[in-house]
PDB file of N, CA and C in Angstrom:
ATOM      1  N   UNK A   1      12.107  -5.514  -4.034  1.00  0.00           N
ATOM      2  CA  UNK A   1      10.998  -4.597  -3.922  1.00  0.00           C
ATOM      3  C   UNK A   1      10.094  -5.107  -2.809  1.00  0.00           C
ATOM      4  N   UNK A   2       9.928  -4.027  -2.237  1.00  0.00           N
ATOM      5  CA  UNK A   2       8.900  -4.660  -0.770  1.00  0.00           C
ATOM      6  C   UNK A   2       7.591  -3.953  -1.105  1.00  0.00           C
ATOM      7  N   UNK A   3       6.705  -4.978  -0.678  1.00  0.00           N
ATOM      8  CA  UNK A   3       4.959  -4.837  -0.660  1.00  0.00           C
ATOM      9  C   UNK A   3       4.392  -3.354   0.461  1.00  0.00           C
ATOM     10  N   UNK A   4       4.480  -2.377  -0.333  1.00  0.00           N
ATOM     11  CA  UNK A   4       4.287  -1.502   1.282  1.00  0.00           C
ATOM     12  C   UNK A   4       2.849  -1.791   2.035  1.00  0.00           C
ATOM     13  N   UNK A   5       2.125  -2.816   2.120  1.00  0.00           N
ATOM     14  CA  UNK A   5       1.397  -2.823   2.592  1.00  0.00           C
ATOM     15  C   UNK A   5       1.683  -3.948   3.025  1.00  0.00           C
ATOM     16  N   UNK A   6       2.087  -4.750   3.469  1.00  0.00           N
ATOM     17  CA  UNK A   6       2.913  -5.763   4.245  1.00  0.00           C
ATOM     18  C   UNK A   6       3.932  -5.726   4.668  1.00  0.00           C
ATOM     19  N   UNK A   7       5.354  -5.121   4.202  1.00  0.00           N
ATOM     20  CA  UNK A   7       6.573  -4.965   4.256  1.00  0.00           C
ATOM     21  C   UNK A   7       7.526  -6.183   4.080  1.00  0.00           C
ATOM     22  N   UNK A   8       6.619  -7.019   3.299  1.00  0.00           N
ATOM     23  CA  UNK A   8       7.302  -8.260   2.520  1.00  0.00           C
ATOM     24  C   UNK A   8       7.243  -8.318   1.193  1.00  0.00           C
ATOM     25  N   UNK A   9       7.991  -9.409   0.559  1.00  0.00           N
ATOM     26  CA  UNK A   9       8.485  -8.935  -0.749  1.00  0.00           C
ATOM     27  C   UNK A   9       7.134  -9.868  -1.898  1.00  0.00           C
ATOM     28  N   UNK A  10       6.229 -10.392  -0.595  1.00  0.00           N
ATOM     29  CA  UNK A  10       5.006 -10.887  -1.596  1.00  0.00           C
ATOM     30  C   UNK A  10       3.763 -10.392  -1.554  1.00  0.00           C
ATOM     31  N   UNK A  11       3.236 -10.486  -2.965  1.00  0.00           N
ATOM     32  CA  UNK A  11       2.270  -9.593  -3.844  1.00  0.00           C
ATOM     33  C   UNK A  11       1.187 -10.013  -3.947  1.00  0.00           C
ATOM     34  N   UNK A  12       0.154  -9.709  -4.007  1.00  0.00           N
ATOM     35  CA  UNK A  12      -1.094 -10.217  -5.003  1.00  0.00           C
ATOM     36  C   UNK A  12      -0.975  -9.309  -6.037  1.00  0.00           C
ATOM     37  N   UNK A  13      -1.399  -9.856  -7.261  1.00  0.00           N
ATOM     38  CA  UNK A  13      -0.985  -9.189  -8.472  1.00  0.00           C
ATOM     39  C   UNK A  13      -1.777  -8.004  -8.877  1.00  0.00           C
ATOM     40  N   UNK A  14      -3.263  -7.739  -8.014  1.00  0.00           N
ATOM     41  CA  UNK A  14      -3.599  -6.162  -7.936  1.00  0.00           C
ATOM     42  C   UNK A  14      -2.473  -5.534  -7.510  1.00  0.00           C
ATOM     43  N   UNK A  15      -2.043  -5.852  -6.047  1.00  0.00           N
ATOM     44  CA  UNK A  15      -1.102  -5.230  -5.115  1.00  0.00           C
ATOM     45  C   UNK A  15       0.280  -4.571  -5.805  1.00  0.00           C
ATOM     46  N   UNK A  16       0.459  -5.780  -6.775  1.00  0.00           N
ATOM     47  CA  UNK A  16       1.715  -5.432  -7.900  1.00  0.00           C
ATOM     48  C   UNK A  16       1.366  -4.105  -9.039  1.00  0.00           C
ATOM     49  N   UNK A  17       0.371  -4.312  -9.337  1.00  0.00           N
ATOM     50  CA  UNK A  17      -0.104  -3.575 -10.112  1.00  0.00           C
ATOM     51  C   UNK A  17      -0.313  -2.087  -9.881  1.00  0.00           C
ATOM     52  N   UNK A  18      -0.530  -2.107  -8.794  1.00  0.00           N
ATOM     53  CA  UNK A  18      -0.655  -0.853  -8.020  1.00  0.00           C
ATOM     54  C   UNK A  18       0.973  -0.184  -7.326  1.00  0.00           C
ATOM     55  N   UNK A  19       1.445  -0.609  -7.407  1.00  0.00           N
ATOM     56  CA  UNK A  19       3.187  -0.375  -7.144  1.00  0.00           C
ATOM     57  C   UNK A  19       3.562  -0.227  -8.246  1.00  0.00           C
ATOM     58  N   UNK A  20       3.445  -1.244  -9.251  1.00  0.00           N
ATOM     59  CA  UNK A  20       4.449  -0.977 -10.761  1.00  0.00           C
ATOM     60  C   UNK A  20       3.724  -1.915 -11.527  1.00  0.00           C
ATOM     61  N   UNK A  21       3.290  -1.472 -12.479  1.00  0.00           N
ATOM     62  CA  UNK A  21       2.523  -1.738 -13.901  1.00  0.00           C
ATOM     63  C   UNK A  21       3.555  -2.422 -14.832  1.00  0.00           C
ATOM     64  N   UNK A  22       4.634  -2.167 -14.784  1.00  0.00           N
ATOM     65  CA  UNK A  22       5.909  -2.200 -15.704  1.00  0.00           C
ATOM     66  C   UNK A  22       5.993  -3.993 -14.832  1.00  0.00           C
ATOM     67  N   UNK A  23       6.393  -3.775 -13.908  1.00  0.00           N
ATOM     68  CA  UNK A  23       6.828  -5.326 -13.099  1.00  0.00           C
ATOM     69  C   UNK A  23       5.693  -5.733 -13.182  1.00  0.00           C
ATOM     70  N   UNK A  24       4.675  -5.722 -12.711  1.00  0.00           N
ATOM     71  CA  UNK A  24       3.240  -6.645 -13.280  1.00  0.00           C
ATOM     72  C   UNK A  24       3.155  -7.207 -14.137  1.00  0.00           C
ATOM     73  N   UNK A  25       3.251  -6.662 -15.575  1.00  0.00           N
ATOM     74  CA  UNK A  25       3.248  -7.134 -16.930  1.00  0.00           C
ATOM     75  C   UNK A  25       4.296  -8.496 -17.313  1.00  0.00           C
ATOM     76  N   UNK A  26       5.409  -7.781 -16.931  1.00  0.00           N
ATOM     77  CA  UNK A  26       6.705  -8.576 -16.735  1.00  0.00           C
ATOM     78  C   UNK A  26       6.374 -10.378 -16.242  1.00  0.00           C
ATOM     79  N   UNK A  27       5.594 -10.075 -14.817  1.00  0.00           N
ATOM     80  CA  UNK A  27       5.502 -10.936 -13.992  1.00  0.00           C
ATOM     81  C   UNK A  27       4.473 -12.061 -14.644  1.00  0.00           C
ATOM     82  N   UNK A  28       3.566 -11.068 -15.226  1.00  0.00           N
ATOM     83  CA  UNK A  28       2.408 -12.234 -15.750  1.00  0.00           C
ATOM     84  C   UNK A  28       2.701 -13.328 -16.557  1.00  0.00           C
ATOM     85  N   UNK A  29       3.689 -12.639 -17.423  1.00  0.00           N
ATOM     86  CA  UNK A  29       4.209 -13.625 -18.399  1.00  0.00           C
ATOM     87  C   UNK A  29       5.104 -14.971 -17.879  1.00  0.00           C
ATOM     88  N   UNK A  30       5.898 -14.975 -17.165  1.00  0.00           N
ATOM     89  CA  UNK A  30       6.970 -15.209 -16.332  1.00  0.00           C
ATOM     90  C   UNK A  30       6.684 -17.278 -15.595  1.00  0.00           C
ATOM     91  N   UNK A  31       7.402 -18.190 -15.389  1.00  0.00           N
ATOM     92  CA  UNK A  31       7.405 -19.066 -14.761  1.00  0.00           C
ATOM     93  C   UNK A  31       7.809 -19.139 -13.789  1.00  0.00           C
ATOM     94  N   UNK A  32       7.506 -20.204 -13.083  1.00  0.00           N
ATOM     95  CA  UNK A  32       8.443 -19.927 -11.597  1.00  0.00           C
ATOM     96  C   UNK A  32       9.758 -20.079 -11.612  1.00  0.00           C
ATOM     97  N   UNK A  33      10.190 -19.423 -10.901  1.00  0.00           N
ATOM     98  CA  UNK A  33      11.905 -19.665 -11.134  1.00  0.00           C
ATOM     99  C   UNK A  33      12.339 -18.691 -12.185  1.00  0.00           C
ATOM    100  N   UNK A  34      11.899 -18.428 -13.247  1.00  0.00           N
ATOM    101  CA  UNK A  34      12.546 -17.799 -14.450  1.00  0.00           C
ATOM    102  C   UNK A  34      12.911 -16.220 -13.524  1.00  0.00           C
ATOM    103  N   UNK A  35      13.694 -15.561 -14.385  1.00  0.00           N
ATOM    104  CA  UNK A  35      14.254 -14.511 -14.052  1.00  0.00           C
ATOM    105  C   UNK A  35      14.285 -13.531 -15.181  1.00  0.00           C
ATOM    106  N   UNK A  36      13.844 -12.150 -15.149  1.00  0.00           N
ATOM    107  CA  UNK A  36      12.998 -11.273 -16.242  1.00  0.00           C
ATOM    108  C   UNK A  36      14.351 -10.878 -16.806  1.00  0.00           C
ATOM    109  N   UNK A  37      14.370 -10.424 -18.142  1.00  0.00           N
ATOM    110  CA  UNK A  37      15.310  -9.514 -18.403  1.00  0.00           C
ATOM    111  C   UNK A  37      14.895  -8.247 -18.139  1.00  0.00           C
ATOM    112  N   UNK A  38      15.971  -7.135 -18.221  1.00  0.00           N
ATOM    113  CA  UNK A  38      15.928  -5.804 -17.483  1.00  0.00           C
ATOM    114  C   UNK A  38      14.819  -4.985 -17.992  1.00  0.00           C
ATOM    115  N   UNK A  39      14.686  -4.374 -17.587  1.00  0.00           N
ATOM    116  CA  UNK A  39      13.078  -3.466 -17.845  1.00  0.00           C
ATOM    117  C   UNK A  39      13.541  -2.227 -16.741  1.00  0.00           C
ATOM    118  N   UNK A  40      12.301  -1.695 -17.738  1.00  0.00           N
ATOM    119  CA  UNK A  40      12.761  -0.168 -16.927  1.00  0.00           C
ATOM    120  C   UNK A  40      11.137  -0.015 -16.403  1.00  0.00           C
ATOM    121  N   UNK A  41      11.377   0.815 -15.102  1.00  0.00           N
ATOM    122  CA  UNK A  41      10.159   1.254 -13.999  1.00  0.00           C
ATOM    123  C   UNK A  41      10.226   2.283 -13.253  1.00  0.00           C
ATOM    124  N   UNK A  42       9.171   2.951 -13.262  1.00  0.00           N
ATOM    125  CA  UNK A  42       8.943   3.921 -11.793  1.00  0.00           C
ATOM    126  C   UNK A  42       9.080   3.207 -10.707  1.00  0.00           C
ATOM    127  N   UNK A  43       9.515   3.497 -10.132  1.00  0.00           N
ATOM    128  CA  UNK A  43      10.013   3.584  -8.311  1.00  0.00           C
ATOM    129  C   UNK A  43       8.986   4.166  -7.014  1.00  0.00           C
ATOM    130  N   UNK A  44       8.724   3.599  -6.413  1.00  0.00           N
ATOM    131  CA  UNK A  44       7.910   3.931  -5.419  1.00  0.00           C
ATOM    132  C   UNK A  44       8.423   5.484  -5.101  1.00  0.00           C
ATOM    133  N   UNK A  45       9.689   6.720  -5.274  1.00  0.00           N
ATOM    134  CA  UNK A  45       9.819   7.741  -5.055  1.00  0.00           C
ATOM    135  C   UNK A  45       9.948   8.569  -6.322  1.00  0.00           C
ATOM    136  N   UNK A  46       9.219   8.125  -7.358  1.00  0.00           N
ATOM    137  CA  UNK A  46       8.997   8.335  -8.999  1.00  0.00           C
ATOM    138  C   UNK A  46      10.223   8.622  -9.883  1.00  0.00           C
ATOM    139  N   UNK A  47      11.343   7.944  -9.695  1.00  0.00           N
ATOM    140  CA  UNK A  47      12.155   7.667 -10.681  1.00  0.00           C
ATOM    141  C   UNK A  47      12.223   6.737 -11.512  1.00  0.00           C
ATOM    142  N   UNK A  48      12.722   6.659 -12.612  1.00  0.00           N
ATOM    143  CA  UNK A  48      12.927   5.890 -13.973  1.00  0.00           C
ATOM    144  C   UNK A  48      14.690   5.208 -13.002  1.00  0.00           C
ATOM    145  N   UNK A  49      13.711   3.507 -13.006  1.00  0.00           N
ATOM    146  CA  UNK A  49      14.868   2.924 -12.789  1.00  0.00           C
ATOM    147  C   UNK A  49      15.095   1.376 -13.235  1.00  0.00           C
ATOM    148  N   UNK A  50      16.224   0.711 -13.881  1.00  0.00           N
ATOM    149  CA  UNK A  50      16.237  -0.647 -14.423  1.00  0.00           C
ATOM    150  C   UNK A  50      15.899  -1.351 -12.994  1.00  0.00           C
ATOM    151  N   UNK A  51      15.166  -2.467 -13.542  1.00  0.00           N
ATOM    152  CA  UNK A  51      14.758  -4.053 -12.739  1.00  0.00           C
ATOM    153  C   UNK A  51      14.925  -5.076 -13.303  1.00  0.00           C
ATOM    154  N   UNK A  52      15.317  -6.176 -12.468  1.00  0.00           N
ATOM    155  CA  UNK A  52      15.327  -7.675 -13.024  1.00  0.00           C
ATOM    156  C   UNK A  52      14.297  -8.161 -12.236  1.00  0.00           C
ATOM    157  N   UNK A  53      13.531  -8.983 -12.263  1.00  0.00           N
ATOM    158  CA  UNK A  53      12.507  -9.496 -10.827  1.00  0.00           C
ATOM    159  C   UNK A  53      12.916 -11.323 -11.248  1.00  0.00           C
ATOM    160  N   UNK A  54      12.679 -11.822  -9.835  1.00  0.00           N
ATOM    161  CA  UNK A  54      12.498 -13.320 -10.154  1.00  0.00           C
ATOM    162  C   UNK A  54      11.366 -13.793  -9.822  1.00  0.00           C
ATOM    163  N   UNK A  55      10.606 -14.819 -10.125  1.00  0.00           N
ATOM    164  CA  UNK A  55       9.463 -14.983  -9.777  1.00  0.00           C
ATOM    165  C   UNK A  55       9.804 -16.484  -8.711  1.00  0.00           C
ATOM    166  N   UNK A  56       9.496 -16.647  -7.518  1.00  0.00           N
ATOM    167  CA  UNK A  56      10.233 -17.533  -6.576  1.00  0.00           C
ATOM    168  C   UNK A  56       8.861 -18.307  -7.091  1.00  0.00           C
ATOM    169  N   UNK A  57       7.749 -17.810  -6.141  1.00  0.00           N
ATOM    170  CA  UNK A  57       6.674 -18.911  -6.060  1.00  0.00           C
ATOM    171  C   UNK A  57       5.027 -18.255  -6.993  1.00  0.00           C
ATOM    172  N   UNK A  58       4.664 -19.148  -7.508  1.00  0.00           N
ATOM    173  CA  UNK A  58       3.216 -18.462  -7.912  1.00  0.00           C
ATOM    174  C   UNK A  58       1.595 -19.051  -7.140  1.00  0.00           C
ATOM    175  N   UNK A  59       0.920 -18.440  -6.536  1.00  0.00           N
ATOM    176  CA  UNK A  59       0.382 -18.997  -5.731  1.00  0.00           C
ATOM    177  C   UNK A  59      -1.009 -18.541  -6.534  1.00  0.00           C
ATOM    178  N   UNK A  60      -2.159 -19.723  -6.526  1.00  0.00           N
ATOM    179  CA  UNK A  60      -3.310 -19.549  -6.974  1.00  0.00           C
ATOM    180  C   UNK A  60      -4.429 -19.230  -6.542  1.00  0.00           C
ATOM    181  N   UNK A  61      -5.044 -18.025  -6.629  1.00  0.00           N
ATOM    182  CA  UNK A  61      -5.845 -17.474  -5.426  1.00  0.00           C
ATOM    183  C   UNK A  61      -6.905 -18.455  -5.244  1.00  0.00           C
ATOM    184  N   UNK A  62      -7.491 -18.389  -3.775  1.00  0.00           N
ATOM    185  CA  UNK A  62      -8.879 -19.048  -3.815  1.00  0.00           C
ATOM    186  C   UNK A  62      -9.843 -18.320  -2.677  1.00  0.00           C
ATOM    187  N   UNK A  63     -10.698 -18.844  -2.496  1.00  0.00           N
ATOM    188  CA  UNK A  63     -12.058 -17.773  -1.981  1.00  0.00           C
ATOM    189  C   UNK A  63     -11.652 -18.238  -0.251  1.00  0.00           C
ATOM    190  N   UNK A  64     -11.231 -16.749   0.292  1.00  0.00           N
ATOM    191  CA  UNK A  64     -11.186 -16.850   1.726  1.00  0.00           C
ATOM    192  C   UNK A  64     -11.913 -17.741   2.704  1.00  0.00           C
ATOM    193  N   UNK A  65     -11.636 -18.524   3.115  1.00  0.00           N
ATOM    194  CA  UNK A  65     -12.545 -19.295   4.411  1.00  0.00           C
ATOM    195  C   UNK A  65     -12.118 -19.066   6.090  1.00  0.00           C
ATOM    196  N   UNK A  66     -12.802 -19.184   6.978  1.00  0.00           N
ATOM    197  CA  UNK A  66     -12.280 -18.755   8.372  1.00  0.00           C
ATOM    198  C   UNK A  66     -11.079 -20.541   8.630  1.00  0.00           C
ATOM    199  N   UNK A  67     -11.402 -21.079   8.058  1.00  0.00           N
ATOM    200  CA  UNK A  67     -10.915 -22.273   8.714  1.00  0.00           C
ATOM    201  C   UNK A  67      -9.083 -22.242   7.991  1.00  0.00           C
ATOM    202  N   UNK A  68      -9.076 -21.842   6.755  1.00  0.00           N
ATOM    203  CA  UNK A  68      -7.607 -21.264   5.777  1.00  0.00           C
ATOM    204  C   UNK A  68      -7.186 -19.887   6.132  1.00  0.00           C
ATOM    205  N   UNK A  69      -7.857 -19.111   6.431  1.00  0.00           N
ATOM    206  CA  UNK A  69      -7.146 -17.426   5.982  1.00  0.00           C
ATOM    207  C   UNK A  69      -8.185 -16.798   7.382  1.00  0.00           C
ATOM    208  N   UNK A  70      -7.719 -17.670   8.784  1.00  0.00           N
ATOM    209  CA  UNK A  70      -8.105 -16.744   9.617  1.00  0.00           C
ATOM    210  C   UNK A  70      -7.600 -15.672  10.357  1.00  0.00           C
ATOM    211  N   UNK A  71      -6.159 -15.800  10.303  1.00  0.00           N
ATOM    212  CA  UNK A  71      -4.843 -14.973  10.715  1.00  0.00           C
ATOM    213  C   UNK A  71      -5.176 -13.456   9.448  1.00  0.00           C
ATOM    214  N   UNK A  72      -4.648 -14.285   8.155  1.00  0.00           N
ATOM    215  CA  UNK A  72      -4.607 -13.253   7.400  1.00  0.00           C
ATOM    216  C   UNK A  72      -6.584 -11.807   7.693  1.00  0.00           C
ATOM    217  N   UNK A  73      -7.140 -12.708   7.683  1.00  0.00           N
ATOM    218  CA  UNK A  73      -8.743 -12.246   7.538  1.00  0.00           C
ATOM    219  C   UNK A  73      -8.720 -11.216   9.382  1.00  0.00           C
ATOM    220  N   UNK A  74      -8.292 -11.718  10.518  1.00  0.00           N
ATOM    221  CA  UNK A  74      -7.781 -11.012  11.312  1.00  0.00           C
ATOM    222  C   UNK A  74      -7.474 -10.035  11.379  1.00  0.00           C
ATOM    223  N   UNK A  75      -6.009 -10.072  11.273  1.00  0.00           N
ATOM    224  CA  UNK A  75      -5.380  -9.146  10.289  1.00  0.00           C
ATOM    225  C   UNK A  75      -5.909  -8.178   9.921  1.00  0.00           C
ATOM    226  N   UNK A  76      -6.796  -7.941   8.836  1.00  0.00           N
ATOM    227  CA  UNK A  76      -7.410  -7.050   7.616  1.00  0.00           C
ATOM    228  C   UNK A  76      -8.629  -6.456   9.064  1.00  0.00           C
ATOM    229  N   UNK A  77      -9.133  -7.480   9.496  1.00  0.00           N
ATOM    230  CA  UNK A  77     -10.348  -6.682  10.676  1.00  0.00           C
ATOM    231  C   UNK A  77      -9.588  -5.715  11.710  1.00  0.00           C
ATOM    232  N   UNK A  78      -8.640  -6.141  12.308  1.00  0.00           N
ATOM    233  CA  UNK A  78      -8.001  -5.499  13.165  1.00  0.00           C
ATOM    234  C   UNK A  78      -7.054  -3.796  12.928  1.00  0.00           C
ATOM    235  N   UNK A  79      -6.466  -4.320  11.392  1.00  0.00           N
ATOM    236  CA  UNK A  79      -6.250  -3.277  11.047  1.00  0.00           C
ATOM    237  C   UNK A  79      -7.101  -2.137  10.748  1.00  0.00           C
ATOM    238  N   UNK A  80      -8.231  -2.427   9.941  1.00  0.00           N
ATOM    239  CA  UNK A  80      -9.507  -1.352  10.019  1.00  0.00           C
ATOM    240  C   UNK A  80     -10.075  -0.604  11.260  1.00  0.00           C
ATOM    241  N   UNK A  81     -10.135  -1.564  11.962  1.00  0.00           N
ATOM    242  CA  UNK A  81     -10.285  -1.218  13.510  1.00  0.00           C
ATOM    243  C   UNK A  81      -9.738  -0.244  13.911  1.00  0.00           C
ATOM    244  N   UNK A  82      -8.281  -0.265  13.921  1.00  0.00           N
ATOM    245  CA  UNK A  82      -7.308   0.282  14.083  1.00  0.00           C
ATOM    246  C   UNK A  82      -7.209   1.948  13.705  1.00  0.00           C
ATOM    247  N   UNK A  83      -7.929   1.614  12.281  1.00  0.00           N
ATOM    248  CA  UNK A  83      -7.847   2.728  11.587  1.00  0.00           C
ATOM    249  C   UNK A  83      -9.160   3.703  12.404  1.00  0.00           C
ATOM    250  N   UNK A  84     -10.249   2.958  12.263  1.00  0.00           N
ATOM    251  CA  UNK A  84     -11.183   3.705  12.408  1.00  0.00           C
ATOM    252  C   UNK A  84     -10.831   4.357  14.101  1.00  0.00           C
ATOM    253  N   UNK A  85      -9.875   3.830  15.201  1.00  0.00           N
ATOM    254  CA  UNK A  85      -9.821   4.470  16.091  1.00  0.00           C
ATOM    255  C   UNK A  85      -8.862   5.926  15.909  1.00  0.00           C
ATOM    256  N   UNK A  86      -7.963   5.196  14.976  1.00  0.00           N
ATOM    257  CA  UNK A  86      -7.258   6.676  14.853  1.00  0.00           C
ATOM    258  C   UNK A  86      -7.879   7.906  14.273  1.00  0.00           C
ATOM    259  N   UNK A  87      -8.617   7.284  13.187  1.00  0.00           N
ATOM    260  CA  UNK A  87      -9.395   8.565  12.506  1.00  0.00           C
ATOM    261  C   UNK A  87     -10.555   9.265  13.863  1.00  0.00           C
ATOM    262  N   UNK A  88     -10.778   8.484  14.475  1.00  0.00           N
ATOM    263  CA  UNK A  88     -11.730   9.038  15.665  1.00  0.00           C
ATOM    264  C   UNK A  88     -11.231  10.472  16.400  1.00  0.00           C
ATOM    265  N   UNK A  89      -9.985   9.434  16.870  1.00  0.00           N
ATOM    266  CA  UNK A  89      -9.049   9.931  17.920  1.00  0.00           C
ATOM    267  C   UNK A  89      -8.755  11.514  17.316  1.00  0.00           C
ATOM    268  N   UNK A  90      -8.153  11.736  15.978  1.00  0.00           N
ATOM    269  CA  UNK A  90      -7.633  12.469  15.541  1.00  0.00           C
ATOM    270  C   UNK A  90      -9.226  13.910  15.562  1.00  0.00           C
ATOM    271  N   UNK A  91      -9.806  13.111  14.837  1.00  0.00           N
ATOM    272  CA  UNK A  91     -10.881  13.931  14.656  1.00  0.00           C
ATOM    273  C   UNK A  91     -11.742  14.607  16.236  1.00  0.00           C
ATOM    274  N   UNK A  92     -11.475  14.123  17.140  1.00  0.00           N
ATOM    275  CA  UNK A  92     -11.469  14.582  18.455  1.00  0.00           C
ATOM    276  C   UNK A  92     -10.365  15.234  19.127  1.00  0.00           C
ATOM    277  N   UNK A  93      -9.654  15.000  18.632  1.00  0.00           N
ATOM    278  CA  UNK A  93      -8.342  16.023  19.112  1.00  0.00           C
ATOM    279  C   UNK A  93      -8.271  17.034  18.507  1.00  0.00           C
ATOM    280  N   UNK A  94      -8.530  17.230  17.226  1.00  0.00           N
ATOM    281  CA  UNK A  94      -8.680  18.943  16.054  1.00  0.00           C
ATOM    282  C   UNK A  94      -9.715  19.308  17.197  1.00  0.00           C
ATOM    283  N   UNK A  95     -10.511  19.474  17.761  1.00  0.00           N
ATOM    284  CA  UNK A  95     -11.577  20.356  18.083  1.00  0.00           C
ATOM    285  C   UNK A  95     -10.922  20.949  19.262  1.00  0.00           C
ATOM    286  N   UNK A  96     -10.180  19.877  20.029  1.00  0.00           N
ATOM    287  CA  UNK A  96      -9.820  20.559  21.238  1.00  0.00           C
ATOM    288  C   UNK A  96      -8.101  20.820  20.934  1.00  0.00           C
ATOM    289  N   UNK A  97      -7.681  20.965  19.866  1.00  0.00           N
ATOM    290  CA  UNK A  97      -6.072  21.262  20.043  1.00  0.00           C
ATOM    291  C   UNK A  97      -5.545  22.481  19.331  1.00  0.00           C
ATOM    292  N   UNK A  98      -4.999  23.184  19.811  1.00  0.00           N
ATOM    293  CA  UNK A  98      -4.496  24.405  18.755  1.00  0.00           C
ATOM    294  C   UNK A  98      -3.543  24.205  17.820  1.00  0.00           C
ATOM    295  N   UNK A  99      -3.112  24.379  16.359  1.00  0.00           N
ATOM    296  CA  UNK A  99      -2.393  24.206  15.869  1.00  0.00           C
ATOM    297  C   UNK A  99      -2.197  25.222  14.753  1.00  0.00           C
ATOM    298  N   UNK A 100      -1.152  25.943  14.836  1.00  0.00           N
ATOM    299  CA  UNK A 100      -0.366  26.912  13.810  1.00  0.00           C
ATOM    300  C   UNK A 100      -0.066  26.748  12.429  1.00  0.00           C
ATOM    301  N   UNK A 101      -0.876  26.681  11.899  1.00  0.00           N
ATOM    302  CA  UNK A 101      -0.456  26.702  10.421  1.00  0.00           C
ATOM    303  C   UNK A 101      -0.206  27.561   9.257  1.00  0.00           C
ATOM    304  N   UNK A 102       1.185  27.479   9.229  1.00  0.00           N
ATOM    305  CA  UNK A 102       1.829  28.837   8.243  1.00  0.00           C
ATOM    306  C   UNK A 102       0.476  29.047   7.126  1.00  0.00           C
ATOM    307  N   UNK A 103       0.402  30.132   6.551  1.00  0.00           N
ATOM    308  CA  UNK A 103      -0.379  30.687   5.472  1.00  0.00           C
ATOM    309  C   UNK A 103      -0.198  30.102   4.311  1.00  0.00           C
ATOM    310  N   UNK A 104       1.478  29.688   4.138  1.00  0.00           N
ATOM    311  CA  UNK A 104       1.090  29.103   2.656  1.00  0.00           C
ATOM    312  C   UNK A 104       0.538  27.748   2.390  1.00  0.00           C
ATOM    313  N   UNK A 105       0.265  26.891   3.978  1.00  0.00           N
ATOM    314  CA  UNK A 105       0.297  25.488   3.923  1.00  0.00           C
ATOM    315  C   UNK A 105      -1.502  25.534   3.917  1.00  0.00           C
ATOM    316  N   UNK A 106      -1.773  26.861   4.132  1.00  0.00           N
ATOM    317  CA  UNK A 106      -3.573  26.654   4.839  1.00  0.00           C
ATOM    318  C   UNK A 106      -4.342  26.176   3.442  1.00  0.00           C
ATOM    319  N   UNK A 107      -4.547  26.411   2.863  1.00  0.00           N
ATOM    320  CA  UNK A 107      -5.469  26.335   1.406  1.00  0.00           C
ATOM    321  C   UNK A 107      -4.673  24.669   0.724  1.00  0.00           C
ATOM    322  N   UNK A 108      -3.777  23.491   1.550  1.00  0.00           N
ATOM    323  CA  UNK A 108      -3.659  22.133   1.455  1.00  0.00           C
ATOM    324  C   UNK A 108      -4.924  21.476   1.309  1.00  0.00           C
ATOM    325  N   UNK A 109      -5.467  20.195   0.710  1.00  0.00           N
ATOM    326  CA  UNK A 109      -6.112  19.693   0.959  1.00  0.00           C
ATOM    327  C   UNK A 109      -5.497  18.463   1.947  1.00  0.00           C
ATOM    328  N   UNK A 110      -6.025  18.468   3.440  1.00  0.00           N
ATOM    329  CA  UNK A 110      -5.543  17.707   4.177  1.00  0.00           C
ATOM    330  C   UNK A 110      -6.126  16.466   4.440  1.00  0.00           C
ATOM    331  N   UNK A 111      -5.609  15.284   4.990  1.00  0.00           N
ATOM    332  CA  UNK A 111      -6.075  13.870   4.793  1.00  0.00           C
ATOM    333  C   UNK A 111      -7.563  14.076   6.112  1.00  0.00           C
ATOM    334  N   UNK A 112      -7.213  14.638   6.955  1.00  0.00           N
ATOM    335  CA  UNK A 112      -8.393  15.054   7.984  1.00  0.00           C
ATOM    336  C   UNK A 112      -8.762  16.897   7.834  1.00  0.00           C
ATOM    337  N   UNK A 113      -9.918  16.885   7.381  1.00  0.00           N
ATOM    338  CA  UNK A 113      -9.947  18.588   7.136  1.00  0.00           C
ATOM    339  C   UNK A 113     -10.464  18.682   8.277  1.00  0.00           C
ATOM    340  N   UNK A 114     -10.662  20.117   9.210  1.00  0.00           N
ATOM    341  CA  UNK A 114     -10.932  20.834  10.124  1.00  0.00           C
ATOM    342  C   UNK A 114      -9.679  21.199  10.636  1.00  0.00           C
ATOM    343  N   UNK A 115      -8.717  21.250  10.453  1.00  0.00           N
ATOM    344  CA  UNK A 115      -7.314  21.848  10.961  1.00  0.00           C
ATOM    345  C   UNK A 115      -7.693  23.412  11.032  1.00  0.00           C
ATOM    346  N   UNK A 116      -7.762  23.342   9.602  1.00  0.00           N
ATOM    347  CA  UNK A 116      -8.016  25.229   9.675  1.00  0.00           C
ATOM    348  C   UNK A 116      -9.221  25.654  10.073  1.00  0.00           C
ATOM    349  N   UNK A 117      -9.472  26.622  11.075  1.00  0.00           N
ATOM    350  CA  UNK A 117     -10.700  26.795  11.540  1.00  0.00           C
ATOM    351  C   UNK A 117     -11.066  28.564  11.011  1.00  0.00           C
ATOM    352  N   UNK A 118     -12.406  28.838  10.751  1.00  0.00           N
ATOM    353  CA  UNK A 118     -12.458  30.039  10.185  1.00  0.00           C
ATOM    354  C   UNK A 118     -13.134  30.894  11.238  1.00  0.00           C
TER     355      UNK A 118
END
């Protein structure tokens, strides 16, 4: 199972929690090394499907510092950044771009509204 917000297979256990509740639970209990018996879970494309998980490493959180977690802390700034240019970008391009949208799609609630113009 990969972290979709990293695209690696490690978690913070909100992060888990928020993917699968079923493997969370599982996990809490769990030692390192041990290996779960089968359990059943939703799937990131909402199917009912069996899992085994292993738990490789358990790591103990601690309070971010620039001098430990400056890559990761990076990271998290840059990506926001990131975001906030696209949401810009986008939101400046609806005003000046035409775009066709079939009738049955118009009444969507869209992630950027102003698409449909009245």
């Amino acid at each position: 199972m990969a972290n979709p917000q990293t695209g690696t297979a490690r978690f913070e256990m909100q992060q888990l929690a928020q993917v699968s509740q079923e493997a969370a639970k599982m996990i809490e209990t769990m030692n390192v090394g041990e290996i779960s018996k089968p359990f059943t879970m939703i799937n990131t494309k909402g199917k009912e499907i069996c899992a085994i998980v292993k738990l490789k490493t358990r790591l103990n959180g601690h309070k971010a510092t620039i001098t430990e977690d400056y890559q990761r802390l990076k990271g998290i700034v840059m990506e926001k950044r990131s975001e906030e240019k696209l949401d810009k970008w986008i939101k400046d391009k609806q005003k000046h771009t035409y775009v066709r949208i079939n009738e049955k799609w118009q009444k969507c609630d869209f992630k950027y509204p102003g698409w449909v113009k009245k």
